[in-house]
PDB file of N, CA and C in Angstrom:
ATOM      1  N   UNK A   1     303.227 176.760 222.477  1.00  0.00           N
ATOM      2  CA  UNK A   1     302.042 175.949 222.687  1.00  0.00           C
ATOM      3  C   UNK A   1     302.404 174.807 223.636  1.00  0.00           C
ATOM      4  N   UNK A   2     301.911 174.511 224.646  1.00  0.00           N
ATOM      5  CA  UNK A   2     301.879 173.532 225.786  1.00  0.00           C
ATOM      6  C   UNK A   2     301.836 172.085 224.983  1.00  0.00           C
ATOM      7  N   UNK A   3     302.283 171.438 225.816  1.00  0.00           N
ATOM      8  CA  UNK A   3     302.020 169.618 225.186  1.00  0.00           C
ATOM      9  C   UNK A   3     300.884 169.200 225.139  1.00  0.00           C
ATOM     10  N   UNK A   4     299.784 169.604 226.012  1.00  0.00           N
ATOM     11  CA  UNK A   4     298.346 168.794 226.087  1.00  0.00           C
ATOM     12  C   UNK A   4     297.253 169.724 224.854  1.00  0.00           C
ATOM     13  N   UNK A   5     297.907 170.913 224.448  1.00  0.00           N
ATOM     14  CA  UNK A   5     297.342 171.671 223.358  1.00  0.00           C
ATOM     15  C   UNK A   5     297.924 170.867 222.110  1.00  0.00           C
ATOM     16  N   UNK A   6     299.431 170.212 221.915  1.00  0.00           N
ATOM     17  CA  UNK A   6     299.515 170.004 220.772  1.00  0.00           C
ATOM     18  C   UNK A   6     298.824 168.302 220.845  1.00  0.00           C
ATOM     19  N   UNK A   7     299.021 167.909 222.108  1.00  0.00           N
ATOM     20  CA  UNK A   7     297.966 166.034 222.054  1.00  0.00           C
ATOM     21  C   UNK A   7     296.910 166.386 221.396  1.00  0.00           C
ATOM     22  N   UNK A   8     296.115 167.342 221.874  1.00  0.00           N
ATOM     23  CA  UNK A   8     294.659 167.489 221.189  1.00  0.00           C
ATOM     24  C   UNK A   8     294.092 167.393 219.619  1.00  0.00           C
ATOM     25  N   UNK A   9     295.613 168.557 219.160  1.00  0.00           N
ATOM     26  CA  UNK A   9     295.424 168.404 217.840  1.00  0.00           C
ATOM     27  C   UNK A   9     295.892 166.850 217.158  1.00  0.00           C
ATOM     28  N   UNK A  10     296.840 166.742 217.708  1.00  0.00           N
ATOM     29  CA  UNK A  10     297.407 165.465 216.887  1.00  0.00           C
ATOM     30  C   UNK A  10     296.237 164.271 216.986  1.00  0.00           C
ATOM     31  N   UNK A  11     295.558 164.259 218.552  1.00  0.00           N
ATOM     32  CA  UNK A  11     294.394 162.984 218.652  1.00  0.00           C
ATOM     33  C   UNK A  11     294.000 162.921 217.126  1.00  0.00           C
ATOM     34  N   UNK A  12     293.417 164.212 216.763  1.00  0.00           N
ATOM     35  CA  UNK A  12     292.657 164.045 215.408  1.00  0.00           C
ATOM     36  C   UNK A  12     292.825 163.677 214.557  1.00  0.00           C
ATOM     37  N   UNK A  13     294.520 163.198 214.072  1.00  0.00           N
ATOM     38  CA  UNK A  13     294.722 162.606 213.265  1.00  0.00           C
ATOM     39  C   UNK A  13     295.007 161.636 213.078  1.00  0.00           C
ATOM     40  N   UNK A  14     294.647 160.945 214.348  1.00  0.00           N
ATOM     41  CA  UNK A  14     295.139 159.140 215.017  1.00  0.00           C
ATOM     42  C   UNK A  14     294.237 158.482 215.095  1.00  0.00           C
ATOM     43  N   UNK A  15     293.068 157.871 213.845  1.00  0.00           N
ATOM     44  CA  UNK A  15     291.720 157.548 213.542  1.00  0.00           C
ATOM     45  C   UNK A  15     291.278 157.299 212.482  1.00  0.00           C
ATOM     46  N   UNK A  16     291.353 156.453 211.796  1.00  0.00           N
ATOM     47  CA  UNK A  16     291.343 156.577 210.538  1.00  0.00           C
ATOM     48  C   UNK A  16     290.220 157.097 209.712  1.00  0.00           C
ATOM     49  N   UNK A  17     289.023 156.482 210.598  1.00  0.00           N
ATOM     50  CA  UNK A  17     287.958 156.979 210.464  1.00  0.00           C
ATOM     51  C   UNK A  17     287.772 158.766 210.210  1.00  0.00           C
ATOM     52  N   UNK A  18     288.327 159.329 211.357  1.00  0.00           N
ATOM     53  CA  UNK A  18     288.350 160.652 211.202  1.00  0.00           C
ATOM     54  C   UNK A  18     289.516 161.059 210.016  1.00  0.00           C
ATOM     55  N   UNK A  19     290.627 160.498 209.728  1.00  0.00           N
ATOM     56  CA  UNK A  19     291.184 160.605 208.873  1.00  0.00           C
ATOM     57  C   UNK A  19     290.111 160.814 207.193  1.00  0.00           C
ATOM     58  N   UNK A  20     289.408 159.688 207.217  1.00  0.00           N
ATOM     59  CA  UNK A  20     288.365 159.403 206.212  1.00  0.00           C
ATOM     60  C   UNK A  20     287.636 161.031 206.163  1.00  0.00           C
ATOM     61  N   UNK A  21     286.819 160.958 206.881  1.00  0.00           N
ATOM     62  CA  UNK A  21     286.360 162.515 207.540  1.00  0.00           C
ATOM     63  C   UNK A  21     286.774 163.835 206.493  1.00  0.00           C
ATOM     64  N   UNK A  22     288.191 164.095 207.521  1.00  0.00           N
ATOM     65  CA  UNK A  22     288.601 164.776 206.544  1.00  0.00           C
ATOM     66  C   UNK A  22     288.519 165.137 204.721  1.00  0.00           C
ATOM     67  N   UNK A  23     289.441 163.864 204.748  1.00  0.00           N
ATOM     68  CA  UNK A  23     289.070 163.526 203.025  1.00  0.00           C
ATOM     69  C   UNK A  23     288.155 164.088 202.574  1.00  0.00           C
ATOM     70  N   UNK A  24     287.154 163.439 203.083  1.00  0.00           N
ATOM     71  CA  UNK A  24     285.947 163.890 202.550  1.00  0.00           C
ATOM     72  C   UNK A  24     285.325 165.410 202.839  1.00  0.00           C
ATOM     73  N   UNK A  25     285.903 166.472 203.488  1.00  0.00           N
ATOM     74  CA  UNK A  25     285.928 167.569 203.918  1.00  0.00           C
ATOM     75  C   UNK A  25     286.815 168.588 203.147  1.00  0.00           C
ATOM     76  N   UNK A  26     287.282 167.836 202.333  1.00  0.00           N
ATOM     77  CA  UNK A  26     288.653 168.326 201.467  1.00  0.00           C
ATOM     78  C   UNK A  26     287.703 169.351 200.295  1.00  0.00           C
ATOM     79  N   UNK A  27     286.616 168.787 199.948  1.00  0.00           N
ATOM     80  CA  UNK A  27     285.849 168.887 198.870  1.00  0.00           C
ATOM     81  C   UNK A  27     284.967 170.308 199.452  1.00  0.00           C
ATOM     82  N   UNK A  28     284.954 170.430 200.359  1.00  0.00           N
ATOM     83  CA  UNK A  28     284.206 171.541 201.299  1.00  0.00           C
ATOM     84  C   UNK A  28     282.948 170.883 201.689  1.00  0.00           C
ATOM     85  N   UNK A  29     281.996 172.148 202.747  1.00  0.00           N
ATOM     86  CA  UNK A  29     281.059 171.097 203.576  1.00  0.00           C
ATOM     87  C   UNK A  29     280.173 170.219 203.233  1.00  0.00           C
ATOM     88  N   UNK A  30     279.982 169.272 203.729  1.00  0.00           N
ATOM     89  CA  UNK A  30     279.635 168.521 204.345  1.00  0.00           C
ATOM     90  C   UNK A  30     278.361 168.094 205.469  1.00  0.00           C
ATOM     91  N   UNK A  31     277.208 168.184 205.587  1.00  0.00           N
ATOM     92  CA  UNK A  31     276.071 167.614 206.064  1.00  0.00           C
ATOM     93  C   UNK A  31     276.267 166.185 206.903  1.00  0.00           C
ATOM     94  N   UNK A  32     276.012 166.157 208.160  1.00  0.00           N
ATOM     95  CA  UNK A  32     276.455 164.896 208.709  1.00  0.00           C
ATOM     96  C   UNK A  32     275.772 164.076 208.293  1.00  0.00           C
ATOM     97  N   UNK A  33     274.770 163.934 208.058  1.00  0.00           N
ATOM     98  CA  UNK A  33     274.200 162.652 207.356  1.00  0.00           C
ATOM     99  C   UNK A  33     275.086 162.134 206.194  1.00  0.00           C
ATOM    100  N   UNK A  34     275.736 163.348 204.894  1.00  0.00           N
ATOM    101  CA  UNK A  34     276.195 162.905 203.687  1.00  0.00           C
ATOM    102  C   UNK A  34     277.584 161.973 204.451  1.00  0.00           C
ATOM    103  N   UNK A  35     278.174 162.389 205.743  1.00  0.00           N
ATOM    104  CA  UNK A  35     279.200 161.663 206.752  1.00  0.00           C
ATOM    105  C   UNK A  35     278.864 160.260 206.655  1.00  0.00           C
ATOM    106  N   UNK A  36     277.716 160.204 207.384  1.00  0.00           N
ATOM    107  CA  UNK A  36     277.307 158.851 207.561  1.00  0.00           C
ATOM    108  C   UNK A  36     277.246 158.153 206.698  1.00  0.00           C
ATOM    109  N   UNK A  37     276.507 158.708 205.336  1.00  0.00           N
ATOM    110  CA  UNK A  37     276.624 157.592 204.465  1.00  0.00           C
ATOM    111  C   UNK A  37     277.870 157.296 204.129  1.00  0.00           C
ATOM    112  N   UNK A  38     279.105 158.163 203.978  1.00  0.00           N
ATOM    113  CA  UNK A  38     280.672 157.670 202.946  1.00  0.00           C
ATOM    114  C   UNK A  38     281.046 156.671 204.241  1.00  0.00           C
ATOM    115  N   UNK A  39     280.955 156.933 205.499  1.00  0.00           N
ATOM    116  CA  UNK A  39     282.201 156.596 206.452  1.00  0.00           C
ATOM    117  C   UNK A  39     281.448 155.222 207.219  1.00  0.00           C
ATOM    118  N   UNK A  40     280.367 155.619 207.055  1.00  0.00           N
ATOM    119  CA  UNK A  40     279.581 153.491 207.434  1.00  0.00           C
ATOM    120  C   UNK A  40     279.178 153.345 209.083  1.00  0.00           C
ATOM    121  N   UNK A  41     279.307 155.020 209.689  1.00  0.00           N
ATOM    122  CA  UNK A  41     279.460 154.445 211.091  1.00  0.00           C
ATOM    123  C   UNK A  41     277.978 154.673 211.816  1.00  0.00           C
ATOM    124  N   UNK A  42     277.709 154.648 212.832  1.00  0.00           N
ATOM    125  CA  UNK A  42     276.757 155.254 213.923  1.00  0.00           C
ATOM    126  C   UNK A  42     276.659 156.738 214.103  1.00  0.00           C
ATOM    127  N   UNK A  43     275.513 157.275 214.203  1.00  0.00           N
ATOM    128  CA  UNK A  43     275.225 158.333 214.481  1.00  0.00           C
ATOM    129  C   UNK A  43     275.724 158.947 215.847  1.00  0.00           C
ATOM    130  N   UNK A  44     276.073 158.063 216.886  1.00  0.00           N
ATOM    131  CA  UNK A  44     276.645 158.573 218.428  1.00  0.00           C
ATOM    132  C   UNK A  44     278.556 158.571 217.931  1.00  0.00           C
ATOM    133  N   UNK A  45     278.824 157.435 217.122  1.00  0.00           N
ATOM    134  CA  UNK A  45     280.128 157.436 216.498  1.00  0.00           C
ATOM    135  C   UNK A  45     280.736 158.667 215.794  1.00  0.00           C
ATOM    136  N   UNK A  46     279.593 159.263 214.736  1.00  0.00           N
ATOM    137  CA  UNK A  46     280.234 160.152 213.575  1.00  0.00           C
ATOM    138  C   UNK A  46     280.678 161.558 214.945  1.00  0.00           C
ATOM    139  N   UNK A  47     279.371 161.472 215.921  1.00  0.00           N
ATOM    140  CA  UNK A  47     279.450 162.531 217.033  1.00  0.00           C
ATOM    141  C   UNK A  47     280.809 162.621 217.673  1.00  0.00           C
ATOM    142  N   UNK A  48     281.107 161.487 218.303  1.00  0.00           N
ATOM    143  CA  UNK A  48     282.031 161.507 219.181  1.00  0.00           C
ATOM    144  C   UNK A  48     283.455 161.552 218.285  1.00  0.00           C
ATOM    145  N   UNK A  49     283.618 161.147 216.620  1.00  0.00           N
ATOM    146  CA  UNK A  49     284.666 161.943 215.503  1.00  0.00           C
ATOM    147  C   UNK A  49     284.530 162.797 215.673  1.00  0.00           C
ATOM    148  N   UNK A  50     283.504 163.703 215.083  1.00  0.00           N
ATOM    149  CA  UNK A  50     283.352 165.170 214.784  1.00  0.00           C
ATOM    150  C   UNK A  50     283.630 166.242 216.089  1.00  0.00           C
ATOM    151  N   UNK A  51     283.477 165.480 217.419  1.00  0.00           N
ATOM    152  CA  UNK A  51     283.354 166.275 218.673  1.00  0.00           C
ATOM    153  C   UNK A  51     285.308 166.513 219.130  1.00  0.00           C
ATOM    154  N   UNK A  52     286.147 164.896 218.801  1.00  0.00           N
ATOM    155  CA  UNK A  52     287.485 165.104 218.902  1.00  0.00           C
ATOM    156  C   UNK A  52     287.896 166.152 217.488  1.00  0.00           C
ATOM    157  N   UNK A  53     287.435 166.291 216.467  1.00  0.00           N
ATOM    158  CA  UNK A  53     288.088 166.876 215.486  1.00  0.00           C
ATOM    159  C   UNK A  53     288.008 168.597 215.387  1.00  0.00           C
ATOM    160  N   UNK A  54     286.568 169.199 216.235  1.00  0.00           N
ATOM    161  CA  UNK A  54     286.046 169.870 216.277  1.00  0.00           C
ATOM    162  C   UNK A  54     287.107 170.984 217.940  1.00  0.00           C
ATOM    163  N   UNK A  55     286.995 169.469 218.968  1.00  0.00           N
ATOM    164  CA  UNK A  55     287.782 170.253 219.690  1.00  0.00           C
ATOM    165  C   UNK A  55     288.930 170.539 219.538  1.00  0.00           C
ATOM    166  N   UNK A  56     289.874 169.801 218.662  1.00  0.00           N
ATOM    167  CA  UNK A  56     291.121 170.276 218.080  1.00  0.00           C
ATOM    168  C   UNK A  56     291.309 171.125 216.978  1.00  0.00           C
ATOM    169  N   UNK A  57     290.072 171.833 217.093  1.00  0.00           N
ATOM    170  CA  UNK A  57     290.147 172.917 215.509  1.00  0.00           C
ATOM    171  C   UNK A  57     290.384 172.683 214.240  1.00  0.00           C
ATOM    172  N   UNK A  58     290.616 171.688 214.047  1.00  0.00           N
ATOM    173  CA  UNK A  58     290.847 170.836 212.788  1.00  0.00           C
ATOM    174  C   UNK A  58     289.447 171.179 211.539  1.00  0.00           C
ATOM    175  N   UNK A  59     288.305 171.065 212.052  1.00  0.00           N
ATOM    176  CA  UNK A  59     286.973 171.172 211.963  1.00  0.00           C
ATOM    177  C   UNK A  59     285.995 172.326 212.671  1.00  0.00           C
ATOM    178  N   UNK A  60     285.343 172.797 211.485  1.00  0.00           N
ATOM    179  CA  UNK A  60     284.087 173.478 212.312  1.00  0.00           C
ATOM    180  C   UNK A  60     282.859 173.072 212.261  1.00  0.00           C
ATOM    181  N   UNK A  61     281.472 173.445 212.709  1.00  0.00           N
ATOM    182  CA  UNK A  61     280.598 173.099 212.582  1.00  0.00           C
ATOM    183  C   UNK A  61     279.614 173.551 212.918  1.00  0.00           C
ATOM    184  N   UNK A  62     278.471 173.796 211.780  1.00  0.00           N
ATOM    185  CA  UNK A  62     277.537 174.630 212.151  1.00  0.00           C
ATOM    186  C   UNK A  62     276.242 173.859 211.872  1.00  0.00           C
ATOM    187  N   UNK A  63     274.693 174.395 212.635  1.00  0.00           N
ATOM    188  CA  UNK A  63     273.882 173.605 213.108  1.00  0.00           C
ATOM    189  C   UNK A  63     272.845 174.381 211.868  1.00  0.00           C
ATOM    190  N   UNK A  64     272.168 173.550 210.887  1.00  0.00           N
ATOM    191  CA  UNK A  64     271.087 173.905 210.409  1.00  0.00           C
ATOM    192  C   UNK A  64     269.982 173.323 210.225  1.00  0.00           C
ATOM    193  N   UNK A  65     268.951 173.758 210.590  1.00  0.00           N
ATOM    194  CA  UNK A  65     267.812 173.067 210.908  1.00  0.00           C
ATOM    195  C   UNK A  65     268.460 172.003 212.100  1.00  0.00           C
ATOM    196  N   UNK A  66     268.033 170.337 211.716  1.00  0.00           N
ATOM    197  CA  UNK A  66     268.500 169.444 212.421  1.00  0.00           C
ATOM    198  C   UNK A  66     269.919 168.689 212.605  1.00  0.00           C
ATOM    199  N   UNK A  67     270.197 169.646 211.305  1.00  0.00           N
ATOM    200  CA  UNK A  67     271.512 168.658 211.099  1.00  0.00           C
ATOM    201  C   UNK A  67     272.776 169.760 211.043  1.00  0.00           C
ATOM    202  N   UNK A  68     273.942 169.220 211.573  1.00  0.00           N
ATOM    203  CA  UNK A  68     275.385 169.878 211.485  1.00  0.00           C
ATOM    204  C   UNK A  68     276.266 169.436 210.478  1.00  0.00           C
ATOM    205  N   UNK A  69     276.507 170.513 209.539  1.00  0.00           N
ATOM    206  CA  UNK A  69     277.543 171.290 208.835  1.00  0.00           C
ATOM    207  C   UNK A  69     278.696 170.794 208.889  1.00  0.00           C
ATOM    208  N   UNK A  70     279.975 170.402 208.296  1.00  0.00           N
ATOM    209  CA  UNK A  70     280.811 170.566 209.338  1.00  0.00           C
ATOM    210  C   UNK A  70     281.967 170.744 207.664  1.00  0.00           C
ATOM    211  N   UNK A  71     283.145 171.824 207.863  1.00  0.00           N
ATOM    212  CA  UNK A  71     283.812 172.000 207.131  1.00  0.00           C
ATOM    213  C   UNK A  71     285.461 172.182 207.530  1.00  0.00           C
ATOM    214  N   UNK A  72     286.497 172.242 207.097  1.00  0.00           N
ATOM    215  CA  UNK A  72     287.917 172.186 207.147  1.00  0.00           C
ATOM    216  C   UNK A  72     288.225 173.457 207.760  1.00  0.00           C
ATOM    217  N   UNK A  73     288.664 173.731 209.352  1.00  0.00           N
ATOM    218  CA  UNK A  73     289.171 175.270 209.337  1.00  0.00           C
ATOM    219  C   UNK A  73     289.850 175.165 209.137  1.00  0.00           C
ATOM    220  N   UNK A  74     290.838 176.300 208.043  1.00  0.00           N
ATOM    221  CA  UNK A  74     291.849 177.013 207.348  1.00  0.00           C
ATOM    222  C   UNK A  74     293.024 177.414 208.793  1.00  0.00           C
ATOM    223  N   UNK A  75     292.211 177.811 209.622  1.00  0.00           N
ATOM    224  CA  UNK A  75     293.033 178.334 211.049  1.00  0.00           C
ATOM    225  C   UNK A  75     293.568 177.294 211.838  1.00  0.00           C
ATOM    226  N   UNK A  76     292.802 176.189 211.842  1.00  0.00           N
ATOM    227  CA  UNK A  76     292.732 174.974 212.420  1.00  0.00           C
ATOM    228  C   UNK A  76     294.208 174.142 211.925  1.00  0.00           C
ATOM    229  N   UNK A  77     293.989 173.764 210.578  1.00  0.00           N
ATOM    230  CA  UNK A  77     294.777 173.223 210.154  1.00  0.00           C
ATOM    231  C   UNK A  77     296.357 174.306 209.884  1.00  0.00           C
ATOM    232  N   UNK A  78     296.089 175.635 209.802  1.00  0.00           N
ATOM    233  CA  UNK A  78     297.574 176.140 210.198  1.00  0.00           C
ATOM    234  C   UNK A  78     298.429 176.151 211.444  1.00  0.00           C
ATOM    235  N   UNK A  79     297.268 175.872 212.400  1.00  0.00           N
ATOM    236  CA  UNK A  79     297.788 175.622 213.645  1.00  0.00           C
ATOM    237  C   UNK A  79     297.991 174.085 213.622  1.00  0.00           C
ATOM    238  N   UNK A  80     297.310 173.582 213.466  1.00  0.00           N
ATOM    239  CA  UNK A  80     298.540 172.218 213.277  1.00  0.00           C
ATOM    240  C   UNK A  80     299.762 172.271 212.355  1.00  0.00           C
ATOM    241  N   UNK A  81     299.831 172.529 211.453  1.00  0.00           N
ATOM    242  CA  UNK A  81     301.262 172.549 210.363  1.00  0.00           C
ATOM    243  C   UNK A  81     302.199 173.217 211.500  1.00  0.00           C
ATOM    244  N   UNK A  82     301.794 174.492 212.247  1.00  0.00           N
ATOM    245  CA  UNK A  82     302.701 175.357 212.931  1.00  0.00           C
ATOM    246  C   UNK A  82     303.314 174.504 213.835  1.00  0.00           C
ATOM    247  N   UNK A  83     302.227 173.572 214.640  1.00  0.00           N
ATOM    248  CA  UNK A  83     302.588 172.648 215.484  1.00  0.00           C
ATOM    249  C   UNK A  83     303.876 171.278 215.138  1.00  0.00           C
ATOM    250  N   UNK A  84     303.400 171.337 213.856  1.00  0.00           N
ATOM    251  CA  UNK A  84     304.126 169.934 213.187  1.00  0.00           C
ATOM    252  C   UNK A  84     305.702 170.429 213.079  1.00  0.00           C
ATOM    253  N   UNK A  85     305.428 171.586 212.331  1.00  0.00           N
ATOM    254  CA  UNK A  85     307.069 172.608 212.048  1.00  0.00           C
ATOM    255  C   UNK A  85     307.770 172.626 213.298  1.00  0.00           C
ATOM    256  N   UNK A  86     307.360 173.395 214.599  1.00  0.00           N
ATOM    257  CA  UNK A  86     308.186 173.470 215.485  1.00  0.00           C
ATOM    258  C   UNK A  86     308.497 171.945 216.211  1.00  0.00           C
ATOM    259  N   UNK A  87     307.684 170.691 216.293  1.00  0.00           N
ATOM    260  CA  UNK A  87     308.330 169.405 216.729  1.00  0.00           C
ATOM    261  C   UNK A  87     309.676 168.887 216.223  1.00  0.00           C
ATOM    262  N   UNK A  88     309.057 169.550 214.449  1.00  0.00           N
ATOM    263  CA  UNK A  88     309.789 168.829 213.809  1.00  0.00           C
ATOM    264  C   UNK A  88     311.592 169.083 213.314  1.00  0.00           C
ATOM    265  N   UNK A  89     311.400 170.603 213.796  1.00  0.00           N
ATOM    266  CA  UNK A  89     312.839 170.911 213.647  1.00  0.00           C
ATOM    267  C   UNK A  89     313.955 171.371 215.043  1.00  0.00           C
ATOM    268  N   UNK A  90     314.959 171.048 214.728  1.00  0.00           N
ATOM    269  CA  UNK A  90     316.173 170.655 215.585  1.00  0.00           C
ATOM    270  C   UNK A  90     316.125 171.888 216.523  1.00  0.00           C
ATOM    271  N   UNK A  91     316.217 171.770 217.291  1.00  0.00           N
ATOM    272  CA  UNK A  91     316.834 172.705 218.863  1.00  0.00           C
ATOM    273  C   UNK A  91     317.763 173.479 218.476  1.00  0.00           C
ATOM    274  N   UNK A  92     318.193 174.648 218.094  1.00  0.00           N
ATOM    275  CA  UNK A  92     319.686 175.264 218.380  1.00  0.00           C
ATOM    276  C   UNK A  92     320.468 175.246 219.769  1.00  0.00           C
ATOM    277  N   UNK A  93     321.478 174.449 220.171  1.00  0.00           N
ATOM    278  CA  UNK A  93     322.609 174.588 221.363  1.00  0.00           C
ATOM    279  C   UNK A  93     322.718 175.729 221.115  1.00  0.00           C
ATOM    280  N   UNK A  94     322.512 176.425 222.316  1.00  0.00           N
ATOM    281  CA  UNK A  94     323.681 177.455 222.676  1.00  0.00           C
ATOM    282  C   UNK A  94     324.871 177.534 222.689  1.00  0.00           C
ATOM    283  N   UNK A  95     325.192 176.402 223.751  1.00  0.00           N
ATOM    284  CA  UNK A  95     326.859 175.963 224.190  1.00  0.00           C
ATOM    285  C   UNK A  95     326.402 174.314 223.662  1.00  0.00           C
ATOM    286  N   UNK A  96     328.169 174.217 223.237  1.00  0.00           N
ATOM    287  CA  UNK A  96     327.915 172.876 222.608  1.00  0.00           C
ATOM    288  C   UNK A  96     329.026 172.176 223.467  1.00  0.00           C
ATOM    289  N   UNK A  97     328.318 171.703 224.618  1.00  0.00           N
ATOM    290  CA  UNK A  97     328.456 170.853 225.600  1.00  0.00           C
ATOM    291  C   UNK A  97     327.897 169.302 225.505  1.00  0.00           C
ATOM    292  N   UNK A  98     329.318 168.254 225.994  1.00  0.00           N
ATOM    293  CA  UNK A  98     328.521 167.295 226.486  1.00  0.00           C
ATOM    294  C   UNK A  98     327.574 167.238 227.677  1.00  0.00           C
ATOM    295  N   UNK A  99     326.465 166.014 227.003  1.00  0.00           N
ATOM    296  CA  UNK A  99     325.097 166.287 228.310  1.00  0.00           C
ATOM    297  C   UNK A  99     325.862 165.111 229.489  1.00  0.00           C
ATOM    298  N   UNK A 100     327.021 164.732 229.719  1.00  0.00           N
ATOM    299  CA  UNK A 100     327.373 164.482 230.892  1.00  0.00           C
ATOM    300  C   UNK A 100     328.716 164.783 231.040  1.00  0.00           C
ATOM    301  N   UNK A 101     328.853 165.370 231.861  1.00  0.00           N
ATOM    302  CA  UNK A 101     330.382 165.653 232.546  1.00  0.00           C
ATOM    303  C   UNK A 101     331.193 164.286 233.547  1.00  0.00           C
ATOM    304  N   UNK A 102     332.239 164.284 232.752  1.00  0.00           N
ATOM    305  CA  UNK A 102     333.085 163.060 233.441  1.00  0.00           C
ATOM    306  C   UNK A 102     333.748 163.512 234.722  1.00  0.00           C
TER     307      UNK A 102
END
């Protein structure tokens, strides 16, 4: 996975607000209005959360009647863990060389 694929996902979790989000997504969906009321924000605000969380797969969201849905993807969030795992663990050397030669 490229670096500007794993920025995307990570944006989503650098917000507390959207952090909040989540949480509250934990429970399963979610109605953006029921959003608005827990999280206190603006209606162009909860958008422009749901639109970073949504483009990082973190979130889906579906449109009924007037209002959008929005619930935890399962795919979403394995692709971040996958993302988190490979940052997070050590490089194997091949050759165990110093990185400068005297």
């Amino acid at each position: 996975m490229d670096e500007k694929r794993i920025a995307v996902i990570f944006k989503a979790f650098c917000d507390e607000n959207r952090i909040k989000i989540i949480k509250l997504l934990r429970s399963g969906e979610k109605c953006a209005c029921k959003l608005l009321e827990e999280i206190n924000v603006t209606q162009p605000t909860l958008s422009h959360h749901m639109k970073i969380l949504c483009n990082a797969g973190i979130v889906v969201g579906r449109k009924e009647g007037k209002w959008m849905h929005y619930s935890i993807s399962k795919k979403g969030v394995d692709l971040a863990k996958e993302c988190l795992q490979q940052l997070s663990t050590p490089a194997i050397e091949s050759e165990n060389k110093p990185c400068c030669e005297k």
